[in-house]
N, C-alpha and C. Protein backbone atom coordinates (compact mmCIF):
# COMPACT_ATOMS: atom_id res chain seq x y z
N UNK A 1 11.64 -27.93 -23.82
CA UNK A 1 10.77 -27.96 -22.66
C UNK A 1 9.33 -28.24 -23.11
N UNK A 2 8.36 -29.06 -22.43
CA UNK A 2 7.37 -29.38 -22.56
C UNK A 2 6.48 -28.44 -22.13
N UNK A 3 5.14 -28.31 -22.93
CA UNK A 3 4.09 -27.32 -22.34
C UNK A 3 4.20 -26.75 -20.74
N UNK A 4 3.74 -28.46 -20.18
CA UNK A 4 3.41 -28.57 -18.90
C UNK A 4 4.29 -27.88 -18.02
N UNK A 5 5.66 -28.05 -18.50
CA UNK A 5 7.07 -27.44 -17.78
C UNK A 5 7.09 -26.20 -17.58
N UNK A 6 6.65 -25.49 -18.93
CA UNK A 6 6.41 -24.12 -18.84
C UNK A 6 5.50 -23.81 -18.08
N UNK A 7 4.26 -24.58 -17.74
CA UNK A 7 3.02 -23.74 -17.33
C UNK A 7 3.74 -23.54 -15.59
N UNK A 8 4.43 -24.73 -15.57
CA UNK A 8 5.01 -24.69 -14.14
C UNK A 8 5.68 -23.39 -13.39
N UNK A 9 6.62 -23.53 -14.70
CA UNK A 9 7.43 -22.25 -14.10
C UNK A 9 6.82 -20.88 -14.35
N UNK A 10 5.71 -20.36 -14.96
CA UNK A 10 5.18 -19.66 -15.06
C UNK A 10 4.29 -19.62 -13.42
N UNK A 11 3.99 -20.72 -13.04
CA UNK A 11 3.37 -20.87 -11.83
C UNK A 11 3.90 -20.38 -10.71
N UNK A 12 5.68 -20.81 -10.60
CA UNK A 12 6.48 -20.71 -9.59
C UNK A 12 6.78 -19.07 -9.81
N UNK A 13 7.04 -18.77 -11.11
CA UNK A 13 7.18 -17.30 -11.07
C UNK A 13 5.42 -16.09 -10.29
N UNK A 14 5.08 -16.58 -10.81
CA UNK A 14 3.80 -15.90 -9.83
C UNK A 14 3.96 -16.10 -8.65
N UNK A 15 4.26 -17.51 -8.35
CA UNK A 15 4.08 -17.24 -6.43
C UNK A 15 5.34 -16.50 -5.80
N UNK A 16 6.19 -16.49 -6.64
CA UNK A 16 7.52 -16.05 -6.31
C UNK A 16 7.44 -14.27 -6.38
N UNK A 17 6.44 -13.79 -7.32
CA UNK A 17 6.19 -12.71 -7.21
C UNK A 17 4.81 -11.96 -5.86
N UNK A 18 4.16 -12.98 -5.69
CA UNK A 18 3.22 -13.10 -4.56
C UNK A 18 3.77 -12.85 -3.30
N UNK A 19 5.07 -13.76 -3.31
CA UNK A 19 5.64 -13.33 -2.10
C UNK A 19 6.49 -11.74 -2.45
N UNK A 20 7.06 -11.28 -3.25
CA UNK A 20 7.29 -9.85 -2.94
C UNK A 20 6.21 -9.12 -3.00
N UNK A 21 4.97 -9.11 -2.89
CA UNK A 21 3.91 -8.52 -2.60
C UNK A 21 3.88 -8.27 -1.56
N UNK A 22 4.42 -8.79 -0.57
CA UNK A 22 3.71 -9.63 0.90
C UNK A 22 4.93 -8.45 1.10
N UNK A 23 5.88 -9.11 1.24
CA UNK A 23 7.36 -7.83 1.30
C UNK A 23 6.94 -6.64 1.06
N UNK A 24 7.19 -6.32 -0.14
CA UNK A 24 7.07 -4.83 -0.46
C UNK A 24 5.69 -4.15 0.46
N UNK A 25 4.60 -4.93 0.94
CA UNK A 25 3.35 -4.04 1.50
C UNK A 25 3.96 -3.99 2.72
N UNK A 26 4.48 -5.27 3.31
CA UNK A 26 4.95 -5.36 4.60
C UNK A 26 6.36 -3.70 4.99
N UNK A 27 6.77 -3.36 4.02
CA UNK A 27 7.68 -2.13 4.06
C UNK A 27 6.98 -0.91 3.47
N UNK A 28 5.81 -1.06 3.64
CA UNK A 28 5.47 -0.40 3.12
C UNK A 28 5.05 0.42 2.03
N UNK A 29 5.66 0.42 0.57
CA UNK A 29 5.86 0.28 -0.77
C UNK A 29 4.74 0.18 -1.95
N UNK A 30 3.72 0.87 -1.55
CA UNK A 30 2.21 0.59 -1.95
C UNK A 30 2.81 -0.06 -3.40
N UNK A 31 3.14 0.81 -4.26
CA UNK A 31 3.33 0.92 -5.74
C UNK A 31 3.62 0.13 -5.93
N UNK A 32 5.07 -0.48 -5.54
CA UNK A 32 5.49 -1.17 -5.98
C UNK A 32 4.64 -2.77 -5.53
N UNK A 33 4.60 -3.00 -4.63
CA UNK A 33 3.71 -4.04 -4.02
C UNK A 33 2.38 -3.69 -5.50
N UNK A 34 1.61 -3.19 -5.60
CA UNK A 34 0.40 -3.03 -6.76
C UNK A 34 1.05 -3.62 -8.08
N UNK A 35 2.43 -3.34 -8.19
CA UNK A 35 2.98 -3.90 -9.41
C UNK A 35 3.16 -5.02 -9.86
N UNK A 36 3.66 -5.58 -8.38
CA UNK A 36 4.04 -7.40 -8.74
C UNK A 36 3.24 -7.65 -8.29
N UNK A 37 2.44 -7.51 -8.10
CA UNK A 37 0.94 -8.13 -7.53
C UNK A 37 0.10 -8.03 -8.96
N UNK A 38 0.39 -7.17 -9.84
CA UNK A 38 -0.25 -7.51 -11.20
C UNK A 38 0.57 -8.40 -12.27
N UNK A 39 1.87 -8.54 -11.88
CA UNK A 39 2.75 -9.35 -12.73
C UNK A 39 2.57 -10.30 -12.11
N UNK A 40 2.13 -10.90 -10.61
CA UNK A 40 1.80 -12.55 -10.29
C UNK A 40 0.62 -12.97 -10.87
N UNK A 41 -0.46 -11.77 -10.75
CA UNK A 41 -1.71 -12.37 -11.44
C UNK A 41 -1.47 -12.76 -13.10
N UNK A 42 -0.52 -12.30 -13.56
CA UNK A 42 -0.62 -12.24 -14.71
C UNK A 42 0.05 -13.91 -15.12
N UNK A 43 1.69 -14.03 -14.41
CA UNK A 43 1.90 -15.07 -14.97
C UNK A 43 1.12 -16.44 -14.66
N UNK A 44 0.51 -16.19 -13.25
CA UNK A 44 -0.20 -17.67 -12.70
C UNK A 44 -1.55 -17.79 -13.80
N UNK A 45 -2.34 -16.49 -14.11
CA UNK A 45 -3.11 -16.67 -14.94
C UNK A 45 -2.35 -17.54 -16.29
N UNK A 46 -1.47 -17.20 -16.92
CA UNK A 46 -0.62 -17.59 -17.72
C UNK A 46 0.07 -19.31 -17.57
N UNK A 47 0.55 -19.37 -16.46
CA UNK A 47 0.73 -20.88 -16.34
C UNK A 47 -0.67 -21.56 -16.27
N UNK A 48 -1.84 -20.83 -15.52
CA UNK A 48 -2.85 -22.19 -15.59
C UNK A 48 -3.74 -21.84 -17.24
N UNK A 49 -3.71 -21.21 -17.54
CA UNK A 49 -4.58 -21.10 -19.19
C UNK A 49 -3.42 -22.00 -20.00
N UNK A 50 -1.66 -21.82 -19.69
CA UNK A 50 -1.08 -22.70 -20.69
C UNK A 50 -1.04 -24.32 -20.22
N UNK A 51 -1.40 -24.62 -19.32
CA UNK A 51 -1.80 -26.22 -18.50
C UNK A 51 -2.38 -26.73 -19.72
């Protein structure tokens, strides 16, 4: 796999975790919602620094 490929899916995994943010607050779920909401920041930070 090429850099770029990775930075991608590192990308798709953040938004993919963005949206269980949206979920988990929407049910209510503070914690857990706070959690993947720091694991999306983390990998999108991660796909665009590996771009």
């Amino acid at each position: 796999m090429s850099e770029n490929t990775l930075a991608i899916v590192m990308v798709f995994i953040g938004l993919f975790l963005a949206g269980g943010v949206f979920s988990l607050a929407k049910q209510g779920l503070k914690i857990g919602a706070a959690v993947c909401a720091l694991g999306a920041a983390m990998a999108i930070t991660a796909g665009v620094l590996w771009w």
